[in-house]
PDB file of N, CA and C in Angstrom:
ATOM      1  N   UNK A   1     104.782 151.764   1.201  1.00  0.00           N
ATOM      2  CA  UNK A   1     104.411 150.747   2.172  1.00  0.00           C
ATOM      3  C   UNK A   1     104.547 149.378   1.491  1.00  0.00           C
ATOM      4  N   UNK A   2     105.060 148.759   2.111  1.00  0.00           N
ATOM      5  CA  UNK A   2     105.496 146.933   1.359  1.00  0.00           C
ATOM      6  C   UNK A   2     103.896 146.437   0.980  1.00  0.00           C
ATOM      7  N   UNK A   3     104.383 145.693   0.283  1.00  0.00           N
ATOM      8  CA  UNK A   3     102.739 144.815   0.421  1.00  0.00           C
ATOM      9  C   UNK A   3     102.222 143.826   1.154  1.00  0.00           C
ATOM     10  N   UNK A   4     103.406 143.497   1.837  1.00  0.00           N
ATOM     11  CA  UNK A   4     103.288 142.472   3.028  1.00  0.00           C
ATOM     12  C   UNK A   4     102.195 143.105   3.701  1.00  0.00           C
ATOM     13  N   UNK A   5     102.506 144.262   4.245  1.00  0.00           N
ATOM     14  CA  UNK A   5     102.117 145.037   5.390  1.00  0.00           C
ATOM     15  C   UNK A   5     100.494 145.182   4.643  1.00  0.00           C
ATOM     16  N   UNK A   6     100.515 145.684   3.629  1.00  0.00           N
ATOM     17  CA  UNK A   6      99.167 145.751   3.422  1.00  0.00           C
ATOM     18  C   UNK A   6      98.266 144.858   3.375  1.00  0.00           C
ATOM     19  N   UNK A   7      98.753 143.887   2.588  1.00  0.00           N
ATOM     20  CA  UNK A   7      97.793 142.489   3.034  1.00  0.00           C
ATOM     21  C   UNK A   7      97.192 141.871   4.594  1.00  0.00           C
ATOM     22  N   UNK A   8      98.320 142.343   5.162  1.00  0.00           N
ATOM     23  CA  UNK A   8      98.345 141.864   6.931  1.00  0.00           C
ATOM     24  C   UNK A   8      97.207 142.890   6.848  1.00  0.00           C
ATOM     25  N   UNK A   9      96.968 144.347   6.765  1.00  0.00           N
ATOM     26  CA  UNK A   9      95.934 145.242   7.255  1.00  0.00           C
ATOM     27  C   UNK A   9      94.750 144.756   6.707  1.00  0.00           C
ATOM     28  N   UNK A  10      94.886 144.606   6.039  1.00  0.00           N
ATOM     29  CA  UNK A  10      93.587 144.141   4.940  1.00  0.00           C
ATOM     30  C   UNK A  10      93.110 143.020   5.372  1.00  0.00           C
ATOM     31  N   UNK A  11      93.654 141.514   5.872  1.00  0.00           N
ATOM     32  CA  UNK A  11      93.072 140.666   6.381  1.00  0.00           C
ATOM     33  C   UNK A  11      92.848 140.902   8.085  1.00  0.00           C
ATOM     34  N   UNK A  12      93.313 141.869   8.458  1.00  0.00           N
ATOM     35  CA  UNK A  12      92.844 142.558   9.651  1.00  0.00           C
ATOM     36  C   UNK A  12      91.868 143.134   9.541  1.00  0.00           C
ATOM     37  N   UNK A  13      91.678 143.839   9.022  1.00  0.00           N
ATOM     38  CA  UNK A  13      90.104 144.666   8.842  1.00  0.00           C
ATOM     39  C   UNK A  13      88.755 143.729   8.556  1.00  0.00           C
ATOM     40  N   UNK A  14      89.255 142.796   7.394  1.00  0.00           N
ATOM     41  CA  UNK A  14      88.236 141.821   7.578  1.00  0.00           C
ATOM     42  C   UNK A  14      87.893 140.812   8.926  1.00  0.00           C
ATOM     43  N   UNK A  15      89.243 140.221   9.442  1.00  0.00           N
ATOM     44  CA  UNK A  15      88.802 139.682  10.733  1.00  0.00           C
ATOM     45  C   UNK A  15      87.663 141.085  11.931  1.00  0.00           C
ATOM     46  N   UNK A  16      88.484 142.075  11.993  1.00  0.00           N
ATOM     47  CA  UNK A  16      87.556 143.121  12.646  1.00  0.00           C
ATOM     48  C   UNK A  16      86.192 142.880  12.435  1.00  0.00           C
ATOM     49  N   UNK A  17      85.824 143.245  10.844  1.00  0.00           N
ATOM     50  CA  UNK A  17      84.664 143.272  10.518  1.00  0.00           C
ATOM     51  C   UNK A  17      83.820 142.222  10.667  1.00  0.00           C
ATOM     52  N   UNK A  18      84.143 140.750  10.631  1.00  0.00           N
ATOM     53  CA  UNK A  18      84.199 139.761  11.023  1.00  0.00           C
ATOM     54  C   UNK A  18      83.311 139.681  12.744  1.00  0.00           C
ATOM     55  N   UNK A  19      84.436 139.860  13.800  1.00  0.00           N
ATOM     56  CA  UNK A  19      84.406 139.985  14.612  1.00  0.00           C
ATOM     57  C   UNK A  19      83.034 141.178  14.864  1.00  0.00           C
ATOM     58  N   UNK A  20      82.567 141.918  14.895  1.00  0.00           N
ATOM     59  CA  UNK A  20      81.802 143.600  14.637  1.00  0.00           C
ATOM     60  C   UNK A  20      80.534 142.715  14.255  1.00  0.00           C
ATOM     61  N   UNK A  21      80.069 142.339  13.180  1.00  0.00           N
ATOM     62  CA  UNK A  21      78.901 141.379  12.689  1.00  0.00           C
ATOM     63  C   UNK A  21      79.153 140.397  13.340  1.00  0.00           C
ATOM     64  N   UNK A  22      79.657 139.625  14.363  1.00  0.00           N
ATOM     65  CA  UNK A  22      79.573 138.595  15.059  1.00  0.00           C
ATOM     66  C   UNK A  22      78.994 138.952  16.701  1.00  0.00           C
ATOM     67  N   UNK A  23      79.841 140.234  16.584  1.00  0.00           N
ATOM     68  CA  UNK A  23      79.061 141.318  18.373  1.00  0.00           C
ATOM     69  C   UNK A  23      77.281 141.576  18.217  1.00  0.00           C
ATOM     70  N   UNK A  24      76.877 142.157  17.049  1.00  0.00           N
ATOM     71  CA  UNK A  24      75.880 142.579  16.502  1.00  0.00           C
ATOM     72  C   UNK A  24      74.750 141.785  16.449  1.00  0.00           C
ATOM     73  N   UNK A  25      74.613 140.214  16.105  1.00  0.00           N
ATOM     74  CA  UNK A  25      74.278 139.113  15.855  1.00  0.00           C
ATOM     75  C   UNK A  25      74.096 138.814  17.305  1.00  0.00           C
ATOM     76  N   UNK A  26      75.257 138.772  17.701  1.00  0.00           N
ATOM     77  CA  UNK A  26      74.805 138.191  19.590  1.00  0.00           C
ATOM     78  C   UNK A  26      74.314 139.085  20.200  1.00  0.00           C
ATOM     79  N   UNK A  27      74.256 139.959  20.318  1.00  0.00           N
ATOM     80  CA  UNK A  27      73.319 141.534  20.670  1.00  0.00           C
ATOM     81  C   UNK A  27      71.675 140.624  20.925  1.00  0.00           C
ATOM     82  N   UNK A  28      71.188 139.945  19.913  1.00  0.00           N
ATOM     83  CA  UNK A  28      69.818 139.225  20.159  1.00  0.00           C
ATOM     84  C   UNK A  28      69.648 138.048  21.262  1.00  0.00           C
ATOM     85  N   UNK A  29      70.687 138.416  21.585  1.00  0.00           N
ATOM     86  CA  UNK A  29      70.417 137.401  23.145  1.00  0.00           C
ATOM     87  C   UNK A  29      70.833 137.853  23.918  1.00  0.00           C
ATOM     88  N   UNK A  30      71.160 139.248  24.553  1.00  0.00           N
ATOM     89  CA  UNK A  30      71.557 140.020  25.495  1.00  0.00           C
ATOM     90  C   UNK A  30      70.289 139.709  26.265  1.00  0.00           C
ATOM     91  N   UNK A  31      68.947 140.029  25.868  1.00  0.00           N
ATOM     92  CA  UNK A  31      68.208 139.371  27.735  1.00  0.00           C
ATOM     93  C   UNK A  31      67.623 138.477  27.460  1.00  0.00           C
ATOM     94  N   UNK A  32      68.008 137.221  26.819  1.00  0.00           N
ATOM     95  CA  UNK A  32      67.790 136.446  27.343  1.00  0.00           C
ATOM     96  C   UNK A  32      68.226 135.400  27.984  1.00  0.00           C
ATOM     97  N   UNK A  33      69.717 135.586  27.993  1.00  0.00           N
ATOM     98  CA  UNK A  33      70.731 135.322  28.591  1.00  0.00           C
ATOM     99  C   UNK A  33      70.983 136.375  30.091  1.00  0.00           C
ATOM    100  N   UNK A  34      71.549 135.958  31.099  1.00  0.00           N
ATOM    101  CA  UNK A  34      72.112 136.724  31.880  1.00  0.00           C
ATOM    102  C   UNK A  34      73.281 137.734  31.385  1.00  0.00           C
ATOM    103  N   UNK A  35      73.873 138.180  32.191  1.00  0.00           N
ATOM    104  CA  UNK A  35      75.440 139.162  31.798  1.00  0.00           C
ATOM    105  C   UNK A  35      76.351 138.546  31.396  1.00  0.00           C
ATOM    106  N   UNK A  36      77.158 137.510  32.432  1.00  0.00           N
ATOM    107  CA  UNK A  36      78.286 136.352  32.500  1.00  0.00           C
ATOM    108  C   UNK A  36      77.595 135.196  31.843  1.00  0.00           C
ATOM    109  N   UNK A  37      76.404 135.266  31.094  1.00  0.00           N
ATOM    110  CA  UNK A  37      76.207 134.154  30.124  1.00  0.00           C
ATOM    111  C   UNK A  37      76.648 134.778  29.032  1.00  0.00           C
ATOM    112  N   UNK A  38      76.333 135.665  28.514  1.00  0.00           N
ATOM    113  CA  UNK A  38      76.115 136.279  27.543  1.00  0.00           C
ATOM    114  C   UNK A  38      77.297 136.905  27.105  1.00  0.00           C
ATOM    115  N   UNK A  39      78.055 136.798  27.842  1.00  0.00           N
ATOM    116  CA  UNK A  39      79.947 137.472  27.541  1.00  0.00           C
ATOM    117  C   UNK A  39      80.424 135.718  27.478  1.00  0.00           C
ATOM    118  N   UNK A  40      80.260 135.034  27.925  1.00  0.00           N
ATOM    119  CA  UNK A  40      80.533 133.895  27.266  1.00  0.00           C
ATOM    120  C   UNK A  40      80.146 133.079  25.946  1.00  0.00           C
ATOM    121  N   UNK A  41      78.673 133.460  26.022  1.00  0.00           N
ATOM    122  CA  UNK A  41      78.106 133.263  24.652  1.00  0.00           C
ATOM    123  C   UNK A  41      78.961 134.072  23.451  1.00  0.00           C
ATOM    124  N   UNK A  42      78.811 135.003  23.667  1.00  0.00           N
ATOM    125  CA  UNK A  42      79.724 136.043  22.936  1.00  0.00           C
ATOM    126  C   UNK A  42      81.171 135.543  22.400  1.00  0.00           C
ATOM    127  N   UNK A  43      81.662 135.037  23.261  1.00  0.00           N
ATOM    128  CA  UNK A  43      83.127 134.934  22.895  1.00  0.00           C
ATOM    129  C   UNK A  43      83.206 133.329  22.452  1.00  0.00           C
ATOM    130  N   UNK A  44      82.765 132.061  22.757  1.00  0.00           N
ATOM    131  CA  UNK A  44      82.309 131.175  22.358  1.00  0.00           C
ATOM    132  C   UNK A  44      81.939 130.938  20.542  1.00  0.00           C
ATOM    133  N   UNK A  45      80.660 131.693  20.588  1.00  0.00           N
ATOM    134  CA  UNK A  45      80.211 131.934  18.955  1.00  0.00           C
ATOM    135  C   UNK A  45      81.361 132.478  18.302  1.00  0.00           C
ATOM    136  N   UNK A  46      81.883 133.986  18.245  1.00  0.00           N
ATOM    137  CA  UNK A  46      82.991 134.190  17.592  1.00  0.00           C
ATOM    138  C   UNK A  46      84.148 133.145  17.746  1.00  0.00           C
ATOM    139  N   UNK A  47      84.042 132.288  18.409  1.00  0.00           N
ATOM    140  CA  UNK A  47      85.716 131.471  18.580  1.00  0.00           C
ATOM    141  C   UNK A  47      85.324 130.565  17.379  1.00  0.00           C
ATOM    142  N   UNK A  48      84.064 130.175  17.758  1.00  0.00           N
ATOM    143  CA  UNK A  48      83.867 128.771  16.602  1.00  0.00           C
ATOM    144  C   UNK A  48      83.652 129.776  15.410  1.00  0.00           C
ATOM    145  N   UNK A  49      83.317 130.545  15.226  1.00  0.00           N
ATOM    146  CA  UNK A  49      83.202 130.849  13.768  1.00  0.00           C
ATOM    147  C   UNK A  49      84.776 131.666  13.093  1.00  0.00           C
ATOM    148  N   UNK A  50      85.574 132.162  13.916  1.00  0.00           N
ATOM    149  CA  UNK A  50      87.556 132.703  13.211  1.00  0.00           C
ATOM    150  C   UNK A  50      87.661 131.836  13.410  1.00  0.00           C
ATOM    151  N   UNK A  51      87.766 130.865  14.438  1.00  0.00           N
ATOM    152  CA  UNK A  51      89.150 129.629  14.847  1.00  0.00           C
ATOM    153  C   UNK A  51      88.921 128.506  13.789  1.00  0.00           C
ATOM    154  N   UNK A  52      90.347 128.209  13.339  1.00  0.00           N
ATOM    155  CA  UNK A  52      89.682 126.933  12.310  1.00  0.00           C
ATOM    156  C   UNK A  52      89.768 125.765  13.319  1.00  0.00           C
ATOM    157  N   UNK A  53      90.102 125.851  14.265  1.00  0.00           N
ATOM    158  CA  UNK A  53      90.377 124.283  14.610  1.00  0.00           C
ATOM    159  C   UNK A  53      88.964 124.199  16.409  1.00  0.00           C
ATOM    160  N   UNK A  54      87.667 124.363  15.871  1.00  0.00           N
ATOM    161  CA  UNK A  54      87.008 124.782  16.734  1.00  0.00           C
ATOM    162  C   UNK A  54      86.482 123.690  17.609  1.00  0.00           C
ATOM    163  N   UNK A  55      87.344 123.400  18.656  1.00  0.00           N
ATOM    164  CA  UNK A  55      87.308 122.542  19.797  1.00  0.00           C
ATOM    165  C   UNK A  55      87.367 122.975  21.225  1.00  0.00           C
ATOM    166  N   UNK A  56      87.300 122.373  21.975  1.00  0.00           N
ATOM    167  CA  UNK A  56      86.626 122.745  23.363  1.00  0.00           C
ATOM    168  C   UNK A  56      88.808 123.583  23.898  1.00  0.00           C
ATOM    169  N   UNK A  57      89.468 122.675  23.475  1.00  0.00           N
ATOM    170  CA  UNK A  57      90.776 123.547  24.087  1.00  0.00           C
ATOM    171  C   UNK A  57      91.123 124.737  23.205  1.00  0.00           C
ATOM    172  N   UNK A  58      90.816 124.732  21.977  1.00  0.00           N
ATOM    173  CA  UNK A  58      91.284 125.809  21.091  1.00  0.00           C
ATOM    174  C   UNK A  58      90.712 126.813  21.651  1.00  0.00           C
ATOM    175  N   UNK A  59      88.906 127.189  21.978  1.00  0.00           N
ATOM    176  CA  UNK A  59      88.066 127.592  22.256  1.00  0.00           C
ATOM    177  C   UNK A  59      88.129 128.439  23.608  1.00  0.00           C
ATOM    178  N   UNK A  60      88.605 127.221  24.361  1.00  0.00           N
ATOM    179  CA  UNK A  60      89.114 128.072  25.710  1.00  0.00           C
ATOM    180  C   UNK A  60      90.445 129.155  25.519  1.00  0.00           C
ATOM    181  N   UNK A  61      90.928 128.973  24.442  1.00  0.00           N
ATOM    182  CA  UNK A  61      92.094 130.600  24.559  1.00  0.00           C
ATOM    183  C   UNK A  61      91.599 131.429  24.319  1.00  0.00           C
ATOM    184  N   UNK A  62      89.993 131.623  23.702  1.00  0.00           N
ATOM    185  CA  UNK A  62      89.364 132.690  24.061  1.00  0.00           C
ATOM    186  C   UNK A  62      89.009 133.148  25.648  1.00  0.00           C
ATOM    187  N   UNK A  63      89.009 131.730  26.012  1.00  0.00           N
ATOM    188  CA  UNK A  63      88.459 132.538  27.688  1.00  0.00           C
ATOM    189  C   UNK A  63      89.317 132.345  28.519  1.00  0.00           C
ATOM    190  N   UNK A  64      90.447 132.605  27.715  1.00  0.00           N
ATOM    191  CA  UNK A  64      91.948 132.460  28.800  1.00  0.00           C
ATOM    192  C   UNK A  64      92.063 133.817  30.021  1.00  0.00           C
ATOM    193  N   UNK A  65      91.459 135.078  29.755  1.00  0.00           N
ATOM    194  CA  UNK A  65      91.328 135.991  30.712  1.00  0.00           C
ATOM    195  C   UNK A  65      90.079 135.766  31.634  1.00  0.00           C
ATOM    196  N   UNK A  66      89.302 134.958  31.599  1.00  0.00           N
ATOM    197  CA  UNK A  66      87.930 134.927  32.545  1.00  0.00           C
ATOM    198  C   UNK A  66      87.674 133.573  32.883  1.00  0.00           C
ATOM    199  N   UNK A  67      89.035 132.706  32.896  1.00  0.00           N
ATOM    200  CA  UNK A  67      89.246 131.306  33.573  1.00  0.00           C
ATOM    201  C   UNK A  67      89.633 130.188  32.819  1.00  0.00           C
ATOM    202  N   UNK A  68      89.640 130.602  31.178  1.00  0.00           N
ATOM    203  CA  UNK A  68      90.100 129.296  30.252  1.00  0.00           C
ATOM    204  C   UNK A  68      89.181 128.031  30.287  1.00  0.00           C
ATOM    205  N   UNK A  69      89.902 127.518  30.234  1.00  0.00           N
ATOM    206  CA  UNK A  69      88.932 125.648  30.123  1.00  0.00           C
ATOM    207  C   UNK A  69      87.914 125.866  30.772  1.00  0.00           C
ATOM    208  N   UNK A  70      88.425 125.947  32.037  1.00  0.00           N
ATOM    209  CA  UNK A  70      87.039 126.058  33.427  1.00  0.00           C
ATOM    210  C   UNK A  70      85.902 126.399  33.475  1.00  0.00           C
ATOM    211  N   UNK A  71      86.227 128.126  32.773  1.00  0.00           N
ATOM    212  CA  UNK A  71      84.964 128.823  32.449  1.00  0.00           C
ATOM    213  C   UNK A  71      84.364 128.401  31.132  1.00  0.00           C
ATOM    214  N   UNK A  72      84.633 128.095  29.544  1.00  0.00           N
ATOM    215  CA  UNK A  72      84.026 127.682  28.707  1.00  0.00           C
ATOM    216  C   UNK A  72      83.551 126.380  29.413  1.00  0.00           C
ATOM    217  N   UNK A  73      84.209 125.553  30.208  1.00  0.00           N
ATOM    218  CA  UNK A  73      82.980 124.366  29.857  1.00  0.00           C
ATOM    219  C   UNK A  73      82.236 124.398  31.159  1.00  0.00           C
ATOM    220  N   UNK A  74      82.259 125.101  32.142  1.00  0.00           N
ATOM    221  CA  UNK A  74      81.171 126.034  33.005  1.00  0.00           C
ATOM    222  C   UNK A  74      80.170 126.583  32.239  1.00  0.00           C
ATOM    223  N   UNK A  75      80.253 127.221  31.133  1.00  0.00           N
ATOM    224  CA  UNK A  75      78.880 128.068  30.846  1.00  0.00           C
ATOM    225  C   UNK A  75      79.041 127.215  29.794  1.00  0.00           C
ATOM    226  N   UNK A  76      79.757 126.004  28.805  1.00  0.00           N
ATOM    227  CA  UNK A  76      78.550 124.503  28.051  1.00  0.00           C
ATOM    228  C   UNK A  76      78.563 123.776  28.618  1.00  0.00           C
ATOM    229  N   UNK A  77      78.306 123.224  30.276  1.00  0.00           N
ATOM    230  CA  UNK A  77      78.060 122.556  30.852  1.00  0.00           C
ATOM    231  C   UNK A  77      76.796 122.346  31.777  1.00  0.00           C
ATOM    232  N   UNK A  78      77.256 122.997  33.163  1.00  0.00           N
ATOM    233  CA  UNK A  78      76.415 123.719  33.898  1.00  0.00           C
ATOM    234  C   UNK A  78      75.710 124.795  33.952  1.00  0.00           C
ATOM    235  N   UNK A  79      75.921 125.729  32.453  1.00  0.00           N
ATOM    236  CA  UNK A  79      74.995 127.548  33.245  1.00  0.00           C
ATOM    237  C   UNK A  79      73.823 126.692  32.770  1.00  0.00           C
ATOM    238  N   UNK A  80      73.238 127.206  33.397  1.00  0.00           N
ATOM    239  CA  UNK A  80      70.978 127.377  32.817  1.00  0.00           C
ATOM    240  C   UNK A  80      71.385 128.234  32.146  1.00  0.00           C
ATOM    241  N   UNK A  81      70.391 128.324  31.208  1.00  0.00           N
ATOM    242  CA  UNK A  81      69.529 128.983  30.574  1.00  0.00           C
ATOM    243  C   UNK A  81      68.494 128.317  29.619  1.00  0.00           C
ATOM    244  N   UNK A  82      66.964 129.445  29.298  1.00  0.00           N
ATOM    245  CA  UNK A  82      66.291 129.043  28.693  1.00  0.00           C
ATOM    246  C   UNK A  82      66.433 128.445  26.978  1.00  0.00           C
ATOM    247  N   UNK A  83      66.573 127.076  26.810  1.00  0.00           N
ATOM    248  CA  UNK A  83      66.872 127.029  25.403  1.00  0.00           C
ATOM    249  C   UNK A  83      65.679 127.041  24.643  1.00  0.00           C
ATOM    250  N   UNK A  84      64.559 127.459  24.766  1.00  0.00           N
ATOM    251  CA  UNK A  84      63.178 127.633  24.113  1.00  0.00           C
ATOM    252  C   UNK A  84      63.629 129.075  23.353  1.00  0.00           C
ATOM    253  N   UNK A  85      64.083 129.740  24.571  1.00  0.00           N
ATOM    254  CA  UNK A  85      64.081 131.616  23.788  1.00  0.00           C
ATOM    255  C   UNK A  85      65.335 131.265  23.115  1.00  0.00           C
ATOM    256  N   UNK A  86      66.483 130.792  23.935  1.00  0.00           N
ATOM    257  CA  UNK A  86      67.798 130.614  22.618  1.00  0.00           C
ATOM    258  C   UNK A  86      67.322 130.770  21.393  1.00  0.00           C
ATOM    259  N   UNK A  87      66.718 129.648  21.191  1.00  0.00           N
ATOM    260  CA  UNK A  87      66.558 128.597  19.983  1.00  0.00           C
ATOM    261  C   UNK A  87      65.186 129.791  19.412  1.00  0.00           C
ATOM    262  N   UNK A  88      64.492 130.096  20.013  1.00  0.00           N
ATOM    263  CA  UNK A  88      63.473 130.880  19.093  1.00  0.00           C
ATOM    264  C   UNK A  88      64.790 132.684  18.618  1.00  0.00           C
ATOM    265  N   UNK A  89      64.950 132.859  19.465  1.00  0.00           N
ATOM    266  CA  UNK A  89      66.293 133.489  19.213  1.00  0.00           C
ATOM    267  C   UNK A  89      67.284 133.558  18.195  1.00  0.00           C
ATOM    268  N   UNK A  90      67.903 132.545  18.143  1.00  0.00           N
ATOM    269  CA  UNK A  90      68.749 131.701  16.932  1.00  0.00           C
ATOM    270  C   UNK A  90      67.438 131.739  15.413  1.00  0.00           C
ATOM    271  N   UNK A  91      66.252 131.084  15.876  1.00  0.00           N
ATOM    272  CA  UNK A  91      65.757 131.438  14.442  1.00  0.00           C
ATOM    273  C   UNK A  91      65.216 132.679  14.097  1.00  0.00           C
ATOM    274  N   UNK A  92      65.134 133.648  14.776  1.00  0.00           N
ATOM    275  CA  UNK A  92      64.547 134.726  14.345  1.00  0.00           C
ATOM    276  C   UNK A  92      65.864 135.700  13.814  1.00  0.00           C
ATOM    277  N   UNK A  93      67.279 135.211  14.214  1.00  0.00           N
ATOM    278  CA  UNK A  93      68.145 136.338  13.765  1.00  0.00           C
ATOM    279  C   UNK A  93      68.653 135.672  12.640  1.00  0.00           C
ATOM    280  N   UNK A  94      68.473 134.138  12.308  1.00  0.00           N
ATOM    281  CA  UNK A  94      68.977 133.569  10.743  1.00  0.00           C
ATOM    282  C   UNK A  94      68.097 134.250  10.042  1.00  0.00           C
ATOM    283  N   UNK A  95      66.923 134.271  10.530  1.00  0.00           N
ATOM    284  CA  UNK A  95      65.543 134.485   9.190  1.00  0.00           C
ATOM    285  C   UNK A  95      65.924 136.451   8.818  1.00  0.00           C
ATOM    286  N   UNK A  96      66.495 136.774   9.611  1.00  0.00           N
ATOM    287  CA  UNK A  96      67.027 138.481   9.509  1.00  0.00           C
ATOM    288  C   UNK A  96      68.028 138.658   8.847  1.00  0.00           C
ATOM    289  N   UNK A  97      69.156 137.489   8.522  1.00  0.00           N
ATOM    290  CA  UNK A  97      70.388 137.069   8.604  1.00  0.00           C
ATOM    291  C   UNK A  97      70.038 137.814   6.705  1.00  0.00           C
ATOM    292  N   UNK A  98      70.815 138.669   7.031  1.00  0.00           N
ATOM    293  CA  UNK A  98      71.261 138.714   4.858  1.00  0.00           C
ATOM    294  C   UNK A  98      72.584 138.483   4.310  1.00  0.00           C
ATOM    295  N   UNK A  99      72.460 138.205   3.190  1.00  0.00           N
ATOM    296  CA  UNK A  99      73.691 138.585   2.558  1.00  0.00           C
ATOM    297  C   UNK A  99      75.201 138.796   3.084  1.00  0.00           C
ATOM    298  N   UNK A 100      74.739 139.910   3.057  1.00  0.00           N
ATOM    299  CA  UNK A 100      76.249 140.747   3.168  1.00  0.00           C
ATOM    300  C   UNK A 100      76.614 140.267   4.793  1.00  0.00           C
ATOM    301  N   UNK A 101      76.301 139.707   5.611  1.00  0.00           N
ATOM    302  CA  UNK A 101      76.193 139.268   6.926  1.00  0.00           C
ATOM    303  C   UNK A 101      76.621 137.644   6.781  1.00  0.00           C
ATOM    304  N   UNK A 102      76.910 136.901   5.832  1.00  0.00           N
ATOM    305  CA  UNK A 102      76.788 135.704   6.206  1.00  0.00           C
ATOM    306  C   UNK A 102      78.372 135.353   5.871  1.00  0.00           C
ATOM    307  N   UNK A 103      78.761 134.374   6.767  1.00  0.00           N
ATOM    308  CA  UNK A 103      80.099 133.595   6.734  1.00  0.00           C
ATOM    309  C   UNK A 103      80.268 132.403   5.647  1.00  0.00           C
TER     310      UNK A 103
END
């Protein structure tokens, strides 16, 4: 097998894994978010944390199947939600946050 090819797998597996601890992490706001918040939240967080160039158009080619631009700045614009639980949310999964988990 070339080594091209292996390197490509290998920095694949890490993006995976990547991606896998980024699903896991947002898992702590499944209720307190709605459904269609929370699949946006989802894909949002992982964009800014792979994408290097993490801006509102880069961002939307993540949500190029569930409306693109429209829908990312629909759910950071207009959705509600409670940012008390977010935010108590957000600190209770850093303070969990170890090691082997961090970017």
């Amino acid at each position: 097998m070339p080594i091209y090819r292996i390197e490509w797998q290998i920095s694949l597996f890490f993006l995976f894994q990547r991606i896998y601890i980024i699903h896991k992490l947002c898992e702590n706001y499944n209720g307190v978010l709605k459904k269609p918040q929370f699949k946006n939240f989802e894909r949002f967080i992982t964009g800014i944390i792979i994408n290097d160039r993490a801006n509102v158009q880069a961002l939307a080619q993540g949500f190029r199947r569930n409306g693109g631009y429209d829908s990312l700045h629909h759910f950071l614009s207009t959705s509600f939600w409670d940012y008390e639980k977010v935010l108590e949310t957000s600190i209770s999964a850093i303070k969990h946050l170890d090691e082997a988990h961090s970017f």
